[in-house]
PDB file of N, CA and C in Angstrom:
ATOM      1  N   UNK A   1      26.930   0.831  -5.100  1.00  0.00           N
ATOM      2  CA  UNK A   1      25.929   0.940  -4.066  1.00  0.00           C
ATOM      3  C   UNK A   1      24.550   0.915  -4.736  1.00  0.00           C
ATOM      4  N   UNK A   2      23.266   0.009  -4.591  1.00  0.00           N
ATOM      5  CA  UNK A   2      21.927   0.000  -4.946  1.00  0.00           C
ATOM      6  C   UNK A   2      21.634   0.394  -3.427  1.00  0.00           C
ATOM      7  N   UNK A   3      20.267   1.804  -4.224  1.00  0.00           N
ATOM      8  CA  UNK A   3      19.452   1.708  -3.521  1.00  0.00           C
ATOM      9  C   UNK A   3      17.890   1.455  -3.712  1.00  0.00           C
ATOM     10  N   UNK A   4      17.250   0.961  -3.070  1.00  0.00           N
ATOM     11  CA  UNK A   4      15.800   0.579  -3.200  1.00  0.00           C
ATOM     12  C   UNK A   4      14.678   1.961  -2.413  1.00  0.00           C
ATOM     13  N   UNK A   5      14.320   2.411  -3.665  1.00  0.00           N
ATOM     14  CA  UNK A   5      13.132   3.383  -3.046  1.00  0.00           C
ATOM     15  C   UNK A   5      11.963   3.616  -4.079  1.00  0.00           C
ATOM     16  N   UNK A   6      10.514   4.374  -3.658  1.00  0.00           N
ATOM     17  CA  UNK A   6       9.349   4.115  -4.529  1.00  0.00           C
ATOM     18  C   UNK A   6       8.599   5.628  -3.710  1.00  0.00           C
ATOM     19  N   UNK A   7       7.457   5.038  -4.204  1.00  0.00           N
ATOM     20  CA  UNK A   7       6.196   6.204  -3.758  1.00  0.00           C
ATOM     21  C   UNK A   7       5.156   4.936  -3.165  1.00  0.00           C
ATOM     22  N   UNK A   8       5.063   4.892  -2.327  1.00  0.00           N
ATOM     23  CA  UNK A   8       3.556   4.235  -1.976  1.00  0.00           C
ATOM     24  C   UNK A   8       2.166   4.281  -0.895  1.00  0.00           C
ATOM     25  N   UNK A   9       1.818   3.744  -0.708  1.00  0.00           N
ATOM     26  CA  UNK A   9       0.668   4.116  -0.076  1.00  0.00           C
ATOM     27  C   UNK A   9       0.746   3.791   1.481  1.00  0.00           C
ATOM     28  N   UNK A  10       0.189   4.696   2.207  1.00  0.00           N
ATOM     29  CA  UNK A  10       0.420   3.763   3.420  1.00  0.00           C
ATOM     30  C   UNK A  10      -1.077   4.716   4.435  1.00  0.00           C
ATOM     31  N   UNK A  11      -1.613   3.635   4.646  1.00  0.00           N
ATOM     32  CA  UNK A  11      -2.808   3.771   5.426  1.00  0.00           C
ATOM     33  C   UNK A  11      -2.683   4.517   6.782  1.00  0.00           C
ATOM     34  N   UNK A  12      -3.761   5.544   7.035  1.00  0.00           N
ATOM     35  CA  UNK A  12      -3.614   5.916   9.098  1.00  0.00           C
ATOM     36  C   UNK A  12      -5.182   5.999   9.380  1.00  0.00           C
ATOM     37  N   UNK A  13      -5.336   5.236  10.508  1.00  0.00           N
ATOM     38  CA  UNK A  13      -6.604   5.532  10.850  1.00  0.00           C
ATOM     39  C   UNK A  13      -6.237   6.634  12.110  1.00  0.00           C
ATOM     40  N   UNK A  14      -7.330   7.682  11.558  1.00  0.00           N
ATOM     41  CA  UNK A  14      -7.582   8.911  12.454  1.00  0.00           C
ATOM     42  C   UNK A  14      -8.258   9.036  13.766  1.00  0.00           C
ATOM     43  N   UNK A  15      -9.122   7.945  14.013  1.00  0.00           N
ATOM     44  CA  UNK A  15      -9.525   7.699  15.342  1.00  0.00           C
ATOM     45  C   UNK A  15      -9.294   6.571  16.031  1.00  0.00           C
ATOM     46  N   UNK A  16      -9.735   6.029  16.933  1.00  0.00           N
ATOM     47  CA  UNK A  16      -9.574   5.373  17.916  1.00  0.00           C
ATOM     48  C   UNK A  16     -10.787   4.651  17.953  1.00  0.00           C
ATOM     49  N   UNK A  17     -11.882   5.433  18.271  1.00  0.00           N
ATOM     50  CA  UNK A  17     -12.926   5.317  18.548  1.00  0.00           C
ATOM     51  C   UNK A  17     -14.129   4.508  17.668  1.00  0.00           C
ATOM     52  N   UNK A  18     -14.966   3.569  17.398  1.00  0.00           N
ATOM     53  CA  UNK A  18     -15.241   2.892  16.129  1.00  0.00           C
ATOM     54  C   UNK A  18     -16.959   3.730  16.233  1.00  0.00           C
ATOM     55  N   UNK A  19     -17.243   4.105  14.498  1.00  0.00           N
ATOM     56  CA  UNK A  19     -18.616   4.406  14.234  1.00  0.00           C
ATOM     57  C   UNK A  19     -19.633   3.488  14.058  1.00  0.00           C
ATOM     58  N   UNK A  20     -20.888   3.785  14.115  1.00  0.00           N
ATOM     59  CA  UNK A  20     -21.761   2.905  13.421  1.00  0.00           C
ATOM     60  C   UNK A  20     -21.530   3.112  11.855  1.00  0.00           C
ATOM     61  N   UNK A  21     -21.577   1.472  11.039  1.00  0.00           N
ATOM     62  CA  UNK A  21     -21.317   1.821   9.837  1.00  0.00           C
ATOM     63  C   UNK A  21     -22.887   1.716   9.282  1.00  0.00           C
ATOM     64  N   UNK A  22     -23.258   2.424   8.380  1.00  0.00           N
ATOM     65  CA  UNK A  22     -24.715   2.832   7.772  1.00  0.00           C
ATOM     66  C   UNK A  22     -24.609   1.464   6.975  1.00  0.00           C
ATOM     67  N   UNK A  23     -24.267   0.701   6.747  1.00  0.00           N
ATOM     68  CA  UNK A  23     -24.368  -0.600   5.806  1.00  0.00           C
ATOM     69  C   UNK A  23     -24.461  -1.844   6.680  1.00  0.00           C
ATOM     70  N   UNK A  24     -24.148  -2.022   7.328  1.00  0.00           N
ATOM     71  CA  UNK A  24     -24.423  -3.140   8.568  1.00  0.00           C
ATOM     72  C   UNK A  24     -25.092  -3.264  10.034  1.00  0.00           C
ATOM     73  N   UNK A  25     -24.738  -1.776  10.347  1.00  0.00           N
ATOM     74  CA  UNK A  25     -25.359  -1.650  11.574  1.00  0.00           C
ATOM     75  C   UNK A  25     -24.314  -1.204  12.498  1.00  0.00           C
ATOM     76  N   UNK A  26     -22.986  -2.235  12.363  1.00  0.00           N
ATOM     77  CA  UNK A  26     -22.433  -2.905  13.552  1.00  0.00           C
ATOM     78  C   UNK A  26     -20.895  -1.380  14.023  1.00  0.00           C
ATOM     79  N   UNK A  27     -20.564  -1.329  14.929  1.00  0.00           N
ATOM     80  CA  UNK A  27     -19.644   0.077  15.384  1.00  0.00           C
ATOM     81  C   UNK A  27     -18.462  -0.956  15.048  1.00  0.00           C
ATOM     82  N   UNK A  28     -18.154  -0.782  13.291  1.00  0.00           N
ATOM     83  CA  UNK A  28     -16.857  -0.836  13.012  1.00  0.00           C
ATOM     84  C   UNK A  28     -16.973  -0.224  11.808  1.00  0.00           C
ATOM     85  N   UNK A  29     -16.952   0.609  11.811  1.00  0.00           N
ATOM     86  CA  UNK A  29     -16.354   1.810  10.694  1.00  0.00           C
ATOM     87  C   UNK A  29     -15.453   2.736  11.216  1.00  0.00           C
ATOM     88  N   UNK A  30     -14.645   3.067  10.945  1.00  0.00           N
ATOM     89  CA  UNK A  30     -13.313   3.957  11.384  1.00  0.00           C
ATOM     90  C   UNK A  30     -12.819   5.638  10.394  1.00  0.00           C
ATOM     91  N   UNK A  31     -12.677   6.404  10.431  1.00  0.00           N
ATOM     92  CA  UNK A  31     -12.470   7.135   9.500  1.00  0.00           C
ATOM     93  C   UNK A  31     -10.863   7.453   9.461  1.00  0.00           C
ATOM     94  N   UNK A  32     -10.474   6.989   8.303  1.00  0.00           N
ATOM     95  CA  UNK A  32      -9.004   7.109   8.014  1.00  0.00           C
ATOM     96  C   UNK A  32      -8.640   7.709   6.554  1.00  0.00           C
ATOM     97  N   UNK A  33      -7.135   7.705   6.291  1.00  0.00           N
ATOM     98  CA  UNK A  33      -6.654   8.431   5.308  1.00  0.00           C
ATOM     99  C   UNK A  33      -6.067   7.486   4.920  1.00  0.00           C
ATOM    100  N   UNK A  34      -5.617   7.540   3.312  1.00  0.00           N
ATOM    101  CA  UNK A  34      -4.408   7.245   2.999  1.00  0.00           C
ATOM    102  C   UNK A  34      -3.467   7.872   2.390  1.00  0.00           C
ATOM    103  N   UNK A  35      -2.390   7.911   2.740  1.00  0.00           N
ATOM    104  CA  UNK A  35      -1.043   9.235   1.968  1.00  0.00           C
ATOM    105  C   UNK A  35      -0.015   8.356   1.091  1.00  0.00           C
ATOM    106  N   UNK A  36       0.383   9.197   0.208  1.00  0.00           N
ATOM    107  CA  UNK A  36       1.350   8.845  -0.087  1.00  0.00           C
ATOM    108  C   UNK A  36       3.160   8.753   0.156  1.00  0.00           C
ATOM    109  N   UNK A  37       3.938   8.250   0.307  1.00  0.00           N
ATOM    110  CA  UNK A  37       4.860   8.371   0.685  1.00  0.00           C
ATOM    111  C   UNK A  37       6.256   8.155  -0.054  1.00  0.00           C
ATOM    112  N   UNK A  38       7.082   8.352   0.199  1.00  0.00           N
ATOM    113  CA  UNK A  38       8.791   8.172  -0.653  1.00  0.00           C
ATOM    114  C   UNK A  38       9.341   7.129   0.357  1.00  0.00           C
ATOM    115  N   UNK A  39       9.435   5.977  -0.046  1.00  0.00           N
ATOM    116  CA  UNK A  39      10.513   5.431   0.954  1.00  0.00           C
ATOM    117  C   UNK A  39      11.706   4.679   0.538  1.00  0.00           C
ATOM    118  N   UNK A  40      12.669   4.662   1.261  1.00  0.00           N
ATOM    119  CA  UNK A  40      13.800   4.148   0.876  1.00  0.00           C
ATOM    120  C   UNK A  40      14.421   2.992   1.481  1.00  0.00           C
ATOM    121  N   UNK A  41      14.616   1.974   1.201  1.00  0.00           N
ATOM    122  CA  UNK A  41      14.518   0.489   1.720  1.00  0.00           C
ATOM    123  C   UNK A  41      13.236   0.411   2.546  1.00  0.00           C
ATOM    124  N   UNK A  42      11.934   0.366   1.632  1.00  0.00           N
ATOM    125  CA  UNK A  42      11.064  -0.233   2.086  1.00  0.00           C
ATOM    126  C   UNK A  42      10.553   0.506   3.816  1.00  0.00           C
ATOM    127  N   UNK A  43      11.317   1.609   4.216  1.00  0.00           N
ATOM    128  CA  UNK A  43      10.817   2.788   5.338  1.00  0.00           C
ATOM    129  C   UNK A  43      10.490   3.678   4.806  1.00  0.00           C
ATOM    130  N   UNK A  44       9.352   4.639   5.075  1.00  0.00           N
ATOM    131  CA  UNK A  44       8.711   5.806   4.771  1.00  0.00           C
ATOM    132  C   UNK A  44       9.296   6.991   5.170  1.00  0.00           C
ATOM    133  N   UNK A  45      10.096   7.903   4.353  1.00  0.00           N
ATOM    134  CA  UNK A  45      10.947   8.879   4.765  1.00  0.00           C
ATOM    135  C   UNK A  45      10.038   9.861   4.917  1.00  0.00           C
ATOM    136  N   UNK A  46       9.247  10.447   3.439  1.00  0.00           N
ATOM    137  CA  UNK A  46       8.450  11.748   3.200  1.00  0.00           C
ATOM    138  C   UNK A  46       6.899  11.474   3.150  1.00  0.00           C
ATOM    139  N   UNK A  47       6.117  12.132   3.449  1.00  0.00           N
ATOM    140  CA  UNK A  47       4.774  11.664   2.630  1.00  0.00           C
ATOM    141  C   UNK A  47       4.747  13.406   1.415  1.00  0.00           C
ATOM    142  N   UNK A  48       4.609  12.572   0.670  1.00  0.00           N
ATOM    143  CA  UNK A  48       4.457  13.154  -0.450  1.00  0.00           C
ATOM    144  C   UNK A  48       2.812  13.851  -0.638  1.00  0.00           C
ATOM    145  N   UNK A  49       1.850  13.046  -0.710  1.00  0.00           N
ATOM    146  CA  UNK A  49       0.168  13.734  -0.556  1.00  0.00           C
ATOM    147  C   UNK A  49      -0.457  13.144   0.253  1.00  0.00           C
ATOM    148  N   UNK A  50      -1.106  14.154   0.839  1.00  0.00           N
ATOM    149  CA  UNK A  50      -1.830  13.827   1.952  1.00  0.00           C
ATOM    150  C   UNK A  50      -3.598  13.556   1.327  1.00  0.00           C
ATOM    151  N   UNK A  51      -3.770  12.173   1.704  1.00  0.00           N
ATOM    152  CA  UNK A  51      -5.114  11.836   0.837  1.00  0.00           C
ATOM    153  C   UNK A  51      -6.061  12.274   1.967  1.00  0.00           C
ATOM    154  N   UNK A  52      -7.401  12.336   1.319  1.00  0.00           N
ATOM    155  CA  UNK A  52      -8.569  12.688   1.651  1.00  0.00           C
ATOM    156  C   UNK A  52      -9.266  11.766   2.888  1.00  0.00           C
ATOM    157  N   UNK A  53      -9.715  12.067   3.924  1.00  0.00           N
ATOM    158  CA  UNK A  53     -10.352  11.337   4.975  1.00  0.00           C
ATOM    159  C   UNK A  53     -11.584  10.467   4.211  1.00  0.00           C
ATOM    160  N   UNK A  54     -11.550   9.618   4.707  1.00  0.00           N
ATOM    161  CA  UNK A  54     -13.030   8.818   4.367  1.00  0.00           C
ATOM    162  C   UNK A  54     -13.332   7.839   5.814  1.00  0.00           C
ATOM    163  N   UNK A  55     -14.753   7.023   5.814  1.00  0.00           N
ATOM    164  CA  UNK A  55     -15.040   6.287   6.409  1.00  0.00           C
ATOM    165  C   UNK A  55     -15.530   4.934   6.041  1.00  0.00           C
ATOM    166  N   UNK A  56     -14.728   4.374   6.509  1.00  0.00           N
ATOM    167  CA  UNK A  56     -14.193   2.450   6.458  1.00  0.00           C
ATOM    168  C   UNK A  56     -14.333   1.200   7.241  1.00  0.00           C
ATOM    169  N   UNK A  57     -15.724   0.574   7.045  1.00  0.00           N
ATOM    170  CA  UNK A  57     -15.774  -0.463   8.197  1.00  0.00           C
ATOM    171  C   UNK A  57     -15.451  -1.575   7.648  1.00  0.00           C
ATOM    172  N   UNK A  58     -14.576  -1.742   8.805  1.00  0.00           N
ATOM    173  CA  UNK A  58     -13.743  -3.425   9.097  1.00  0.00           C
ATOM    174  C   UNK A  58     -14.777  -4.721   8.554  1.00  0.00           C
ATOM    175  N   UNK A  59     -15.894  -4.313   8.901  1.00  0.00           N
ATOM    176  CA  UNK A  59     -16.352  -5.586   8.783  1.00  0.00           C
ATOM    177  C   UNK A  59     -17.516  -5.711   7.813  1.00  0.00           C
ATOM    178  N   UNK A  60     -18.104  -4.831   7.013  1.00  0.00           N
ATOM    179  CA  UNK A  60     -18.656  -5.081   5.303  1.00  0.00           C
ATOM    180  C   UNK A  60     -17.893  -4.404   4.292  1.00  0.00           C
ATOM    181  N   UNK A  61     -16.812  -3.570   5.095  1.00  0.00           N
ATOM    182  CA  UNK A  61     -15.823  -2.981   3.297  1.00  0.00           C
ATOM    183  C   UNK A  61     -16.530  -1.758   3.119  1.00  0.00           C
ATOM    184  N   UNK A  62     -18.125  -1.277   3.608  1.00  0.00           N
ATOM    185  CA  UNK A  62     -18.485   0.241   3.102  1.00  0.00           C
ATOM    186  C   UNK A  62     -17.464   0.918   3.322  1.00  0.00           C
ATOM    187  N   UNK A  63     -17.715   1.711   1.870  1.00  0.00           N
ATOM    188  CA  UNK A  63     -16.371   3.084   2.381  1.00  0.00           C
ATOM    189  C   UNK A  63     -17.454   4.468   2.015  1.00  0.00           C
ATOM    190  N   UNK A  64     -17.551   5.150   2.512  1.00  0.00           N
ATOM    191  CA  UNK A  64     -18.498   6.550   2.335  1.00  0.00           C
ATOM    192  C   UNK A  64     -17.256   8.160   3.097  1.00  0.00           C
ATOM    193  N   UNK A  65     -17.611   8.677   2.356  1.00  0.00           N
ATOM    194  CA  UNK A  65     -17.182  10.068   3.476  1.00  0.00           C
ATOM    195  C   UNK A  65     -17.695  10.332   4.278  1.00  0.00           C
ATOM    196  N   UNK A  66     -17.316  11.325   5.132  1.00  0.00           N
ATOM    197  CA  UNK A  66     -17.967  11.853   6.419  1.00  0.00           C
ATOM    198  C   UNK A  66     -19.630  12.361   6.285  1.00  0.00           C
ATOM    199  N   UNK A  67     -20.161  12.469   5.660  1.00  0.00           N
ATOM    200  CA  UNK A  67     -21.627  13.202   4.759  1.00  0.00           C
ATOM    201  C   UNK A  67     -22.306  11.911   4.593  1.00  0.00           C
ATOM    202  N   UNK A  68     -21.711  10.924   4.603  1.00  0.00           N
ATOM    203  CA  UNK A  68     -22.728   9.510   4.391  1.00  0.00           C
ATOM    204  C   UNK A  68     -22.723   9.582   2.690  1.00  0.00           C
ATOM    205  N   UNK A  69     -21.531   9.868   1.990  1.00  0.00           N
ATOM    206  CA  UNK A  69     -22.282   9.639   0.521  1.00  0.00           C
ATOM    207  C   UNK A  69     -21.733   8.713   0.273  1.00  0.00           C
ATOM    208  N   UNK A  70     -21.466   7.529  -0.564  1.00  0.00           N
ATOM    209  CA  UNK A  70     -20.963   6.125  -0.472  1.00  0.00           C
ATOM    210  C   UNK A  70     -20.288   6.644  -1.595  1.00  0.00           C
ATOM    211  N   UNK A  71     -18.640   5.763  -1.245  1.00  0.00           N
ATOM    212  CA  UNK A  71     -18.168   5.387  -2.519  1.00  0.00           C
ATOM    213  C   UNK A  71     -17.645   4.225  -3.280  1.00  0.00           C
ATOM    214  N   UNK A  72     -18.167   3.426  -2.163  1.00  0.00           N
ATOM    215  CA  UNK A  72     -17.883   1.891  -2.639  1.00  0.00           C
ATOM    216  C   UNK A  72     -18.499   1.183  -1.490  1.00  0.00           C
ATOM    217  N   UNK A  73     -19.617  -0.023  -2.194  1.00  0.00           N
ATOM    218  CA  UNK A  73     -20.320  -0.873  -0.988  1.00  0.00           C
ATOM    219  C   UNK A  73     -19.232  -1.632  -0.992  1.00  0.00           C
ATOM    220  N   UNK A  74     -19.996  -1.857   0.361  1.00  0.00           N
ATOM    221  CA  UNK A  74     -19.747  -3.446   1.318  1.00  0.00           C
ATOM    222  C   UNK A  74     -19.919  -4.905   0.782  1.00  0.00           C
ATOM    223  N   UNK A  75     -18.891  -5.111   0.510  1.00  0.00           N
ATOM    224  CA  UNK A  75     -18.739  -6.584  -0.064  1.00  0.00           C
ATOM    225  C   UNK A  75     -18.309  -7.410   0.663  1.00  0.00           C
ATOM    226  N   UNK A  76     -17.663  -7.106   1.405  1.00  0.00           N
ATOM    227  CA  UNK A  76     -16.871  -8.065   2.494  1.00  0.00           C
ATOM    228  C   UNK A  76     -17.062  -8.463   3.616  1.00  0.00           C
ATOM    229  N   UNK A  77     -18.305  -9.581   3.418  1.00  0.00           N
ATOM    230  CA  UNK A  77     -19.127 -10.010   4.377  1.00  0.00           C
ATOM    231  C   UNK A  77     -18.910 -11.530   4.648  1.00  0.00           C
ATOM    232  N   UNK A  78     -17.971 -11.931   4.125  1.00  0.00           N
ATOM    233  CA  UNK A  78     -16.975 -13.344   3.810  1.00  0.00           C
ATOM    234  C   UNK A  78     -17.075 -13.862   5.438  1.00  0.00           C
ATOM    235  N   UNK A  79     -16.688 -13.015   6.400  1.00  0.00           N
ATOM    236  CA  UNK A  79     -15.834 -13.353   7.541  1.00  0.00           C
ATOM    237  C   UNK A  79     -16.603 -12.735   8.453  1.00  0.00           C
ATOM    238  N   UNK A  80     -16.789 -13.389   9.747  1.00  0.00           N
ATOM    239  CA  UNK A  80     -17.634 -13.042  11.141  1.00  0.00           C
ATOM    240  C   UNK A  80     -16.590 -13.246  12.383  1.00  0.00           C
ATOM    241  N   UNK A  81     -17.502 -12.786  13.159  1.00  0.00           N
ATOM    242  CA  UNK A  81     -16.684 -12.884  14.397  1.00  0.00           C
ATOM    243  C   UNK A  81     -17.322 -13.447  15.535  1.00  0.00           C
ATOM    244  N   UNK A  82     -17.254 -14.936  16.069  1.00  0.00           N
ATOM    245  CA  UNK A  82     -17.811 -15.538  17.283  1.00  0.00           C
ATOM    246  C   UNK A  82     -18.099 -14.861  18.163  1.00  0.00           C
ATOM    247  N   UNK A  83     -19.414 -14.705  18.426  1.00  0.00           N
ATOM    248  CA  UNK A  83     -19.585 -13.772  19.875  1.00  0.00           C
ATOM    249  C   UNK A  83     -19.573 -14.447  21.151  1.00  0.00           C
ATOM    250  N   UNK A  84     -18.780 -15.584  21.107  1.00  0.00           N
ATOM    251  CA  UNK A  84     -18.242 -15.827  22.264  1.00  0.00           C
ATOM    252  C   UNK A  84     -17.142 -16.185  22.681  1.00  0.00           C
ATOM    253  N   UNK A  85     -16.238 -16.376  21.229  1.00  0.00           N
ATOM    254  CA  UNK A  85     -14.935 -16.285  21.488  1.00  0.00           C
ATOM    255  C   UNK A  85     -14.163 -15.667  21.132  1.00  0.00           C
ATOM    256  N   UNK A  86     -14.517 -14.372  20.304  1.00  0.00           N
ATOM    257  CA  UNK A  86     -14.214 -14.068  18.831  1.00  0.00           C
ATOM    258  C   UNK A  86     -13.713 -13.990  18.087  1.00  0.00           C
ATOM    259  N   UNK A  87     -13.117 -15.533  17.700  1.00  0.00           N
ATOM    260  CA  UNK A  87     -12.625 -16.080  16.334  1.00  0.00           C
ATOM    261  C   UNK A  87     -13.101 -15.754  15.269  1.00  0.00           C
ATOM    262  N   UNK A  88     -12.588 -14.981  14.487  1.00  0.00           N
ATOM    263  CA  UNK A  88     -12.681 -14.493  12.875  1.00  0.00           C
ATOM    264  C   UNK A  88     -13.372 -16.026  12.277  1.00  0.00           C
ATOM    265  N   UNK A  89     -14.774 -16.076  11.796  1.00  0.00           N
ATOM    266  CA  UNK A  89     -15.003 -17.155  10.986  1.00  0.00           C
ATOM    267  C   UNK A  89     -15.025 -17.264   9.846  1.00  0.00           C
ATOM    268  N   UNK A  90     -15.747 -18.350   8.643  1.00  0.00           N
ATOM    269  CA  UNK A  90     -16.543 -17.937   7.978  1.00  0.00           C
ATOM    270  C   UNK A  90     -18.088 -17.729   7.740  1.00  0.00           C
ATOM    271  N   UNK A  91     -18.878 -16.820   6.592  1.00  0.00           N
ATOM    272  CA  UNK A  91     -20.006 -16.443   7.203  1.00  0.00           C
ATOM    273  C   UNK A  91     -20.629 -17.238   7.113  1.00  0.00           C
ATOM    274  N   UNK A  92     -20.371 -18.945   6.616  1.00  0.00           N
ATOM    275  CA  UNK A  92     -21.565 -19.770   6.230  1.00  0.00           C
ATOM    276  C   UNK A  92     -21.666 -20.781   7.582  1.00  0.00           C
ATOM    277  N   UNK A  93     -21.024 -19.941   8.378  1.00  0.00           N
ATOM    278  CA  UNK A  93     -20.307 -20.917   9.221  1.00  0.00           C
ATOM    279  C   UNK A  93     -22.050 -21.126  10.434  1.00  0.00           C
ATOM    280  N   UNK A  94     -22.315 -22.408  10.894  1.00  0.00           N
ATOM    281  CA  UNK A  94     -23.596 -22.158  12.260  1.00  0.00           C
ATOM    282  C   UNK A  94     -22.990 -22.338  13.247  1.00  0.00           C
ATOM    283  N   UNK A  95     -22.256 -23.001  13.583  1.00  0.00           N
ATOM    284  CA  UNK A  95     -21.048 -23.031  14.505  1.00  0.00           C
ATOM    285  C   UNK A  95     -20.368 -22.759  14.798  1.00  0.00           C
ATOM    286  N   UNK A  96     -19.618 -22.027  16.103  1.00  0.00           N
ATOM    287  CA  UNK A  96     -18.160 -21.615  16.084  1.00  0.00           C
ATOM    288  C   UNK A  96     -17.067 -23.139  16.209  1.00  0.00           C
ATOM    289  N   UNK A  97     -16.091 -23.556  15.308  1.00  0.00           N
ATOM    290  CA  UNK A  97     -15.515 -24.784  15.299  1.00  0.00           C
ATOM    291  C   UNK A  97     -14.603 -24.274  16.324  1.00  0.00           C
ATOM    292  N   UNK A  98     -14.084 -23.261  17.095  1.00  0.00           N
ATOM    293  CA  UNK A  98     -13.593 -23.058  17.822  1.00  0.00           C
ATOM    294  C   UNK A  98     -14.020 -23.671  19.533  1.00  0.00           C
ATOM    295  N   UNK A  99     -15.054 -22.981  19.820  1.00  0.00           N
ATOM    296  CA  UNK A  99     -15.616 -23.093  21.098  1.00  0.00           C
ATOM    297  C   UNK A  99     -17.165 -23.641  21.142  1.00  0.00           C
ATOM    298  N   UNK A 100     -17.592 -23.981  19.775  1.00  0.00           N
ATOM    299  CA  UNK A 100     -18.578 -24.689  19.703  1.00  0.00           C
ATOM    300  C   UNK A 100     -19.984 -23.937  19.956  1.00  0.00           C
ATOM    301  N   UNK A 101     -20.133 -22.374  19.813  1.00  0.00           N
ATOM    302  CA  UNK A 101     -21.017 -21.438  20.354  1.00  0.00           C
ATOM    303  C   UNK A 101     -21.699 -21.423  18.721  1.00  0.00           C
ATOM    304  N   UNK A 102     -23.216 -21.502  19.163  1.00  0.00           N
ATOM    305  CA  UNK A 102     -24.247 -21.234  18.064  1.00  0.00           C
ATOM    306  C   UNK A 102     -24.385 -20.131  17.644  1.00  0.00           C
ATOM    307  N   UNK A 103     -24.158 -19.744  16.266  1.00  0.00           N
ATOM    308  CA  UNK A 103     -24.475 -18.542  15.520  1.00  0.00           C
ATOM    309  C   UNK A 103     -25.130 -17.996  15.533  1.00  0.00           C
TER     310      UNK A 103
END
C-alpha cells in the first residue's frame, strides 16, 4: 500500500468584503491567511500552523498588515480589467480586443 502525504500551504481569505489597497487606489485588497496543513492524497486533513493575517490586493500584489506597514510591493500590474466588459487584459493594452471599449 503507498501512501501520498506532505505539509503545505493553503490560502483563506478572511473576508468577503474588498479594501482600498494603499498602493493603487482601487477596493481589491482582501485580508487573508495562510496555514499550513498535513494532507494525505493531495486533501487537507490537519492544519498544522495557523499563519499570520495580512492584507493582499488582487490587482498590484501589495501585501502590508493590518497597520499599513508593507511587506512586499506591488508588482503585479501586468494585467487589467475592461471596464466594460471585464476581460482580464494586458496593461499595454488601449483597447479592449474583446468588446472593443477604449482604455
Amino acid at each position: 500500500m503507498i501512501f501520498i502525504g506532505g505539509v503545505g500551504p493553503r490560502r483563506k481569505k478572511l473576508e468577503n468584503h474588498p479594501r482600498i489597497c494603499s498602493g493603487c487606489g482601487l477596493s481589491q485588497a482582501y485580508l487573508v491567511r495562510v496555514d499550513d496543513y498535513l494532507s494525505l492524497f493531495f486533501i487537507p486533513i490537519w492544519r498544522i500552523r495557523k499563519g499570520q493575517p495580512f492584507i493582499e490586493c488582487e490587482r498590484c500584489g501589495l501585501i502590508t498588515d493590518e497597520s499599513g506597514q508593507v511587506y512586499a510591493a506591488g508588482t503585479n500590474l501586468r494585467a487589467i480589467n475592461c471596464h466594460r466588459c471585464g476581460e482580464t487584459l494586458k496593461k499595454h493594452f488601449r483597447y479592449c480586443p474583446h468588446c472593443g471599449a477604449k482604455l
